[in-house]
Protein backbone atom coordinates (compact mmCIF):
# COMPACT_ATOMS: atom_id res chain seq x y z
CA UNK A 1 -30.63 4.02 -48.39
CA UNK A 2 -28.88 2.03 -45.89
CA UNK A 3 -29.52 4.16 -42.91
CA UNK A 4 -32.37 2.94 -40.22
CA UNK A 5 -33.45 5.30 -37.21
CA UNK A 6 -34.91 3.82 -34.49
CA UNK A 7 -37.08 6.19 -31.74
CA UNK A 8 -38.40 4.75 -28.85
CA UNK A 9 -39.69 5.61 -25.76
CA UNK A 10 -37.70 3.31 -23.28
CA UNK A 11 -34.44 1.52 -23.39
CA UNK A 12 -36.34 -1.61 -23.62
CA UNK A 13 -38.23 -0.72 -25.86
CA UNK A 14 -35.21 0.26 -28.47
CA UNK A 15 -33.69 -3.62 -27.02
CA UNK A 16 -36.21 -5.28 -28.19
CA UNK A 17 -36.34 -3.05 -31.62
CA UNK A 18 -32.52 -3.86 -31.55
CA UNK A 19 -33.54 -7.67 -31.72
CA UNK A 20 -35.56 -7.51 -34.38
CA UNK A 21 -33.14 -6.13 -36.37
CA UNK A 22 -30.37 -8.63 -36.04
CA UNK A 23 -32.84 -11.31 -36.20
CA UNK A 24 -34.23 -9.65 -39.71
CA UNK A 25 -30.43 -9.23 -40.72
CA UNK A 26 -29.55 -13.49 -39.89
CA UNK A 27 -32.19 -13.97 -41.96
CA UNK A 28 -31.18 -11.29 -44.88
CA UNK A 29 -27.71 -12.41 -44.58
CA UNK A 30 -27.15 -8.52 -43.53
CA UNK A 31 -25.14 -7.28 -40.24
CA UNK A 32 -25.37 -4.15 -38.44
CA UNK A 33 -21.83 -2.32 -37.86
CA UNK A 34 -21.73 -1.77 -34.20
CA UNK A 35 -19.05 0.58 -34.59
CA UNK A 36 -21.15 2.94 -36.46
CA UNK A 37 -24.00 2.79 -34.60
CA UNK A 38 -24.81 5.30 -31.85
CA UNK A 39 -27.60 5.96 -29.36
CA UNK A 40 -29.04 9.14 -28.14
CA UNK A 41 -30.86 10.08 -25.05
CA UNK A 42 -33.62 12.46 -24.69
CA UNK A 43 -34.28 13.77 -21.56
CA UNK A 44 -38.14 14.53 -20.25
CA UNK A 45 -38.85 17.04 -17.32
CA UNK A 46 -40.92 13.93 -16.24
CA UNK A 47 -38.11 11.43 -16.34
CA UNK A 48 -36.20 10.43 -12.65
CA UNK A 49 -33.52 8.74 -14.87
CA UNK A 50 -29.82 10.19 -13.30
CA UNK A 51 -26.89 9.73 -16.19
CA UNK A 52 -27.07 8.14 -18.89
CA UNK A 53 -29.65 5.46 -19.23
CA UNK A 54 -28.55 1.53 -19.25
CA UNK A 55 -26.88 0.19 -22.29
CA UNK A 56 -28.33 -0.95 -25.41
CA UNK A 57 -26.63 -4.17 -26.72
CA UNK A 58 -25.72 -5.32 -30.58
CA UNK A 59 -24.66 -8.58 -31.22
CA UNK A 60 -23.86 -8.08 -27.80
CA UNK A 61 -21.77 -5.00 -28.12
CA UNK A 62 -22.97 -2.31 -25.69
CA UNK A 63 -23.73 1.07 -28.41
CA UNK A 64 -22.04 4.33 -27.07
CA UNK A 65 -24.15 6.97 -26.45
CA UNK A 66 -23.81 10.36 -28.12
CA UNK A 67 -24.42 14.31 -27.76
CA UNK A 68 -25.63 14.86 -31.39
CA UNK A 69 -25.77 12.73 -34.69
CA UNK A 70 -26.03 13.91 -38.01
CA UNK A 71 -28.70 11.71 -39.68
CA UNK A 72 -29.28 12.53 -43.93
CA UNK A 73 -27.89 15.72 -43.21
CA UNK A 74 -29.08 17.07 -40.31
CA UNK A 75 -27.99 17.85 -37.16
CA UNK A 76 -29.85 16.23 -34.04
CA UNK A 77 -29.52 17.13 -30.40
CA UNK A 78 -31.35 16.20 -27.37
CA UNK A 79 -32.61 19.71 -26.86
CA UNK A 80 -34.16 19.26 -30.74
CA UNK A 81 -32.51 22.53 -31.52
CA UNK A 82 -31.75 23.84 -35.31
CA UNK A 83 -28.62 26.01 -34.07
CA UNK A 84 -26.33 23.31 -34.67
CA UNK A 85 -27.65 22.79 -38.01
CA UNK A 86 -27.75 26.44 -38.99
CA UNK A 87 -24.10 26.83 -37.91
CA UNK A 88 -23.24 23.39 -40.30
CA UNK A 89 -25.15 24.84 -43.07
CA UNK A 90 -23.50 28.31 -42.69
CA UNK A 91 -19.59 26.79 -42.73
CA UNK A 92 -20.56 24.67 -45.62
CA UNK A 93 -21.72 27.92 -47.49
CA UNK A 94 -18.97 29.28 -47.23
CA UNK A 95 -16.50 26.37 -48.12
CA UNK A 96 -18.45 25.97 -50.96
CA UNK A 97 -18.31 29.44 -52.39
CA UNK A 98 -14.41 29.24 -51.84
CA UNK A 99 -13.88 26.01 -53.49
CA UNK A 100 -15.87 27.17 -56.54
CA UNK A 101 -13.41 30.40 -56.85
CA UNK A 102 -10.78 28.54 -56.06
CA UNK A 103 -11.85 25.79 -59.00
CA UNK A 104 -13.26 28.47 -62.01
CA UNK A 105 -12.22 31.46 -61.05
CA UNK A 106 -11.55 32.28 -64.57
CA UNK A 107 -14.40 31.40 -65.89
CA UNK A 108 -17.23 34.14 -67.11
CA UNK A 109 -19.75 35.64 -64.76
CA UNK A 110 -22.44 33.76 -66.41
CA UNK A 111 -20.54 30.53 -65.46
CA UNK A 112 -20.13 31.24 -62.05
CA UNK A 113 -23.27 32.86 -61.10
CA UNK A 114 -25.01 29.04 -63.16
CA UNK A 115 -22.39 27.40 -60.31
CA UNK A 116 -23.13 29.59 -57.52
CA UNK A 117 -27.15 28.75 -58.14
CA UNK A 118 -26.56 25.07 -58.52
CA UNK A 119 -23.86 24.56 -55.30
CA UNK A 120 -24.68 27.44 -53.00
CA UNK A 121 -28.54 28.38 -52.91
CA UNK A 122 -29.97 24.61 -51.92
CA UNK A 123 -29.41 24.48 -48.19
CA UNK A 124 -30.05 21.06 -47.22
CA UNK A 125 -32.49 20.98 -44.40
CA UNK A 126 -33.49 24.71 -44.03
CA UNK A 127 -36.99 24.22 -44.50
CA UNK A 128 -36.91 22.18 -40.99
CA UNK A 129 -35.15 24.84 -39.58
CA UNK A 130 -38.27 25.66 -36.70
CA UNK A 131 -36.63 25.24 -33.22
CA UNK A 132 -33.71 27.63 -33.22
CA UNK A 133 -32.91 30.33 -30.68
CA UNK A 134 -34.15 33.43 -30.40
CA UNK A 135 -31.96 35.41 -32.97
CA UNK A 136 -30.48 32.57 -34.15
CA UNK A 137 -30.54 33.24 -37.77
CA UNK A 138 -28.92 36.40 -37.35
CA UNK A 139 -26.19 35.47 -34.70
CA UNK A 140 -25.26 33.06 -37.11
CA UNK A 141 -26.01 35.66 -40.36
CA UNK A 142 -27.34 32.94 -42.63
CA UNK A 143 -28.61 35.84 -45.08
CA UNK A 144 -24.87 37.47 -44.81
CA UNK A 145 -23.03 34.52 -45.88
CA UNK A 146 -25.43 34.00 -48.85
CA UNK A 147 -24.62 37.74 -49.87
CA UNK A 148 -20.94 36.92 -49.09
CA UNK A 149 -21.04 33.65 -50.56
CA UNK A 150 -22.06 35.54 -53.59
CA UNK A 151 -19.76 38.06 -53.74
CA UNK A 152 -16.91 35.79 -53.38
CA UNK A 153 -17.68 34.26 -56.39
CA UNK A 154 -18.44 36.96 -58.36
């Protein structure tokens, strides 16, 4: 993969782990795009930090900071929640189950139900799904657009 996450507990800390990485990349004959990269801010009850924290630099660039990133698929937000996540994997259920009846609509049950299992059951990232809000799962009626998902197709 060519993704990297870096966590750290200060914005010196991530600098200096910033550093490292363009120094590893001179000497990999690799480069960082700083237009793709992002930063994201955590907030702790203990922290007296007002705003935004200072900027990180690459290749002297200052990196934006951001509300949420998707990172291999999942959806992260400073309050850690899943709801974002949920609500992603729910759209994409149903997208899915539309393009497929749009696609083989004509085909036999048998076909479609093989398609349904292979696109529509794996929800990337469920398993993590922990820190949601109370209800969460059915204000955002995961189990409904499975069923739905479902009947589309068939």
């Amino acid at each position: 993969a060519d993704d990297i996450c870096l966590v750290c507990p200060s914005v010196k800390a991530l600098q200096k782990l910033v550093h490292i990485c363009e120094a590893f990349g001179a000497g990999n004959d690799m480069t960082f795009c700083d237009k793709k990269t992002n930063c994201m801010y955590f907030p702790c009850h203990r922290s007296s930090l007002s705003g935004w924290p200072p900027s990180v630099k690459l290749y002297g660039t200052p990196l934006p900071y951001v509300l949420s990133v998707t990172y291999l698929g999942f959806q992260i937000t400073p309050d850690l929640s899943d709801d974002d996540s949920i609500r992603r994997q729910t759209r994409q259920l149903y997208t899915k189950a539309n393009s497929l009846i749009r696609t083989f609509g004509n085909c036999s049950t048998e076909v479609k139900r093989i398609l349904f299992m292979a696109h529509c059951s794996p929800m990337y990232c469920a398993q993590l799904w922990n820190n949601h809000s109370a209800g969460a799962l059915q204000r955002l009626r995961v189990r409904v657009a499975y069923h739905d998902a479902f009947k589309i197709i068939m």
